[in-house]
Protein backbone atom coordinates (compact mmCIF):
# COMPACT_ATOMS: atom_id res chain seq x y z
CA UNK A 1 -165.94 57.55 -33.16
CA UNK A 2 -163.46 60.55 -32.19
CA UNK A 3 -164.79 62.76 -29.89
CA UNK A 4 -164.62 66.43 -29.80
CA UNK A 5 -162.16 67.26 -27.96
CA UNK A 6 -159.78 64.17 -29.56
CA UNK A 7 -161.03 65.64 -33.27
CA UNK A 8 -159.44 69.25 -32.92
CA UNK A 9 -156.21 68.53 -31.80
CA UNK A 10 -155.76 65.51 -34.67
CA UNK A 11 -157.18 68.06 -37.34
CA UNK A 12 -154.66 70.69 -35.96
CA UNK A 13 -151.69 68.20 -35.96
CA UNK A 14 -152.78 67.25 -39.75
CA UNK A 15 -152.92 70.90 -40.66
CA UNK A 16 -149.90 71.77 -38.97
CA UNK A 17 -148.11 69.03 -41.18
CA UNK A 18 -149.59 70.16 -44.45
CA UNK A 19 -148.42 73.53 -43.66
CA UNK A 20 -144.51 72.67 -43.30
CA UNK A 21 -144.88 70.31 -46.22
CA UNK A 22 -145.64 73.48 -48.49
CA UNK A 23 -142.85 75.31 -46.57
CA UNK A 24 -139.94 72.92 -47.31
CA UNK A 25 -141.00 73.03 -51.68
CA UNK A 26 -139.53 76.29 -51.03
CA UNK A 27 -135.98 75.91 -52.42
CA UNK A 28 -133.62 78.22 -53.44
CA UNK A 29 -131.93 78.32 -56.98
CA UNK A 30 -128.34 76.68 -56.92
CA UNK A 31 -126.38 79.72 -58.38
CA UNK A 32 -122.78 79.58 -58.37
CA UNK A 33 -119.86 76.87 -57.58
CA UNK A 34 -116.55 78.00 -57.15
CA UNK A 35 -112.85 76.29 -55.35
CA UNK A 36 -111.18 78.97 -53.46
CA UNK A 37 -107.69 77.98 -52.94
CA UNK A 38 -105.66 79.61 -50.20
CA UNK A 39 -102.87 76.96 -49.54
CA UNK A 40 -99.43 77.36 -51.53
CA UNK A 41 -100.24 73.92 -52.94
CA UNK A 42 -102.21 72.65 -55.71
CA UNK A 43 -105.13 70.62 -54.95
CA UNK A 44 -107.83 68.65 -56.39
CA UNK A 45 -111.37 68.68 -55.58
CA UNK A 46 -114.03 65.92 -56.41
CA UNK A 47 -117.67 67.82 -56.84
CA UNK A 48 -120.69 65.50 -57.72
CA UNK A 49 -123.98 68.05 -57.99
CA UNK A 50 -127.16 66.19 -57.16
CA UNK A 51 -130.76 67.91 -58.74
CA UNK A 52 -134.02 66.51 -57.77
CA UNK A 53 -132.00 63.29 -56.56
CA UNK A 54 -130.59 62.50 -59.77
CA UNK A 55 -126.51 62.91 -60.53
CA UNK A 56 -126.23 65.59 -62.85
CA UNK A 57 -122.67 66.57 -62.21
CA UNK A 58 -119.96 64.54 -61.00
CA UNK A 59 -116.25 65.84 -61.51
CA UNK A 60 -112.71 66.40 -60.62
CA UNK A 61 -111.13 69.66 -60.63
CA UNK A 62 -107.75 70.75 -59.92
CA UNK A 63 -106.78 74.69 -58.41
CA UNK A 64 -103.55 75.95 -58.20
CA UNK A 65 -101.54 77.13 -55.09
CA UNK A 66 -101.85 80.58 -54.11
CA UNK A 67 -100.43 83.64 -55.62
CA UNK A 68 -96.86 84.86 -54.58
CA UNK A 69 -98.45 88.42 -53.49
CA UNK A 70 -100.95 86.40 -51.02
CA UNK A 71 -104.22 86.32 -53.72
CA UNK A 72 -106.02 83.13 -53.09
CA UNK A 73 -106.98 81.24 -56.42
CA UNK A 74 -110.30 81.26 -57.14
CA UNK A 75 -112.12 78.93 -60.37
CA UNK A 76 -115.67 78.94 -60.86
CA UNK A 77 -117.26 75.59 -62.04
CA UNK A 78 -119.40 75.76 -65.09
CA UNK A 79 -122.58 75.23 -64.65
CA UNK A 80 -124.13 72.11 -65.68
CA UNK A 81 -127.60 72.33 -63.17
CA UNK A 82 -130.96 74.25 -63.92
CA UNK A 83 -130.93 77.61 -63.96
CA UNK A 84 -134.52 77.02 -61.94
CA UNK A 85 -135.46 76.81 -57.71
CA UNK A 86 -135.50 72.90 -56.97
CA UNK A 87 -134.34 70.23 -54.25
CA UNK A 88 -130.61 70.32 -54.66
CA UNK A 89 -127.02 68.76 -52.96
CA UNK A 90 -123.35 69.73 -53.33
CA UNK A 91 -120.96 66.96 -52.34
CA UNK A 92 -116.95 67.88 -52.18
CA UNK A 93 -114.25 65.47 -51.41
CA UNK A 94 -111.17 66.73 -51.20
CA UNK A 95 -107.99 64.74 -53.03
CA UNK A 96 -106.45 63.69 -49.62
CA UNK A 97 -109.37 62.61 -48.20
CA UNK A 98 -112.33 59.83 -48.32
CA UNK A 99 -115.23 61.48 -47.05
CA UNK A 100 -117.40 63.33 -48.61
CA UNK A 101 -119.16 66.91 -47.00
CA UNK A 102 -122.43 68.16 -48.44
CA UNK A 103 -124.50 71.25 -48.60
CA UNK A 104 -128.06 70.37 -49.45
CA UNK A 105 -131.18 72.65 -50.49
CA UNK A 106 -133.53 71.77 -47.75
CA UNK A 107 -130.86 73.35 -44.57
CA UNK A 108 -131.41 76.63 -46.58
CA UNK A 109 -135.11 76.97 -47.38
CA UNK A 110 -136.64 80.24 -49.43
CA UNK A 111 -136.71 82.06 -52.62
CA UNK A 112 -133.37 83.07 -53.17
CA UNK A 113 -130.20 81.96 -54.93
CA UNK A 114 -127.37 80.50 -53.14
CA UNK A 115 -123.78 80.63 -54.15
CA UNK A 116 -121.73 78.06 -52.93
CA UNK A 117 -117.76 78.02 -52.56
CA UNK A 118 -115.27 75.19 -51.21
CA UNK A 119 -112.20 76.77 -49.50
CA UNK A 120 -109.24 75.44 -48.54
CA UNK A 121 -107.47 77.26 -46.16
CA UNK A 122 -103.75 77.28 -45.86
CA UNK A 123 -103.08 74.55 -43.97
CA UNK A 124 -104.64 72.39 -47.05
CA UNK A 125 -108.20 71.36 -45.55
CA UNK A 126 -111.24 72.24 -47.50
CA UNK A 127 -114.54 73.69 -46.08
CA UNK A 128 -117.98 74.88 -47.60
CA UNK A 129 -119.33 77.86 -47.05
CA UNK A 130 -122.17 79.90 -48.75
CA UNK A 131 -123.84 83.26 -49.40
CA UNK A 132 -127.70 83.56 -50.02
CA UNK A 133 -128.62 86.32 -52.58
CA UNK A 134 -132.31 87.81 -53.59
CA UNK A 135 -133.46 85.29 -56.12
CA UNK A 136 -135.30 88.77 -58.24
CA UNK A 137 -132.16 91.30 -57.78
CA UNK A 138 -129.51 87.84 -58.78
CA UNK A 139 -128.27 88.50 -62.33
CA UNK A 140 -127.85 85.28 -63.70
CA UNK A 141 -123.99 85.19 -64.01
CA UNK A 142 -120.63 84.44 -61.71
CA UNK A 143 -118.40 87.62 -61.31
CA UNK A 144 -118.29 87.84 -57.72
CA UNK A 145 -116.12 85.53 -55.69
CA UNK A 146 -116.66 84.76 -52.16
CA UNK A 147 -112.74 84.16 -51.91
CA UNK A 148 -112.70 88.65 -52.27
CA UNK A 149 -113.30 89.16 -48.66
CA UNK A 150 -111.42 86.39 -47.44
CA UNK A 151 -107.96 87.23 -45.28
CA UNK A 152 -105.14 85.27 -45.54
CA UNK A 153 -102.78 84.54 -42.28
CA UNK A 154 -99.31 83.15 -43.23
C-alpha cells in the first residue's frame, strides 16, 4: 500500500495528465488553403489534407508565375474538409522536390480558425505559413489573401 506522502504526488501527476489531455481536443477549424506564387515561373504544388487521420484531400495544383507589375499569384483551394474544429494536417510538396512539409492542428491549439497559405518566394522554394483568426468573428468564406501584405524583392 502507497503511503501518504507517495499518494499525492501520483494523484497530482494523474490529474495533471487528464488536464492537458482535455487541452490538446482543443483544435482549431481548418479555414482556408491558398498557393501564393511570387516566382516568375509556374509551379506545381502537391497538397494531401489529412482530417481526423483519414485522407480527405489529396491533389495537384498548378499557379502561374507572377504578374508583370510585381502582383504575386494567389489561388485558393476549394474546400473539400469540414467546415467544423477537429484534429487536422496540411502536407505540401512542391513539384521539384521529394519531401513533404506539414502543418498539423495540434502545434496550434484553441478555438479559432486557421488559414493556411504555401508561398513560394522568388527564388522558386515553397514555405507554409499561417494566420489564426477568432473562430466566432470568422465569416465562413476566402476573400482575404495572406499573399496582400507580402513584399516582393526582385
Amino acid at each position: 500500500m502507497l503511503s501518504r506522502r507517495a499518494t499525492l504526488p501520483l494523484l497530482a501527476g494523474t490529474l495533471s495528465g487528464c488536464t492537458a489531455s482535455v487541452l490538446s481536443n482543443r483544435h482549431p477549424r481548418l479555414n482556408c488553403i491558398e498557393l501564393i506564387n511570387l516566382d516568375t515561373q509556374a509551379h506545381t504544388v502537391r497538397l494531401r489534407v489529412e482530417y481526423e487521420n483519414e485522407e480527405i484531400l489529396s491533389d495537384s495544383y498548378t499557379i502561374d508565375g507572377r504578374e508583370e507589375d510585381g502582383r504575386a499569384q494567389q489561388r485558393w483551394i476549394p474546400q473539400e474538409w469540414p467546415d467544423e474544429t477537429g484534429p487536422f494536417r496540411v502536407h505540401f510538396r512542391m513539384n521539384t522536390h521529394s519531401e513533404w512539409v506539414t502543418i498539423e492542428s495540434e502545434e496550434e491549439l484553441g478555438e479559432y480558425a486557421i488559414q493556411i497559405a504555401y508561398r513560394i518566394d522568388s527564388d522558386g522554394h515553397g514555405i507554409p505559413f499561417w494566420e489564426t483568426r477568432d473562430a466566432d468573428d470568422d465569416v465562413r468564406g476566402c476573400s482575404e489573401s495572406l499573399a496582400n501584405p507580402i513584399e516582393i524583392d526582385g
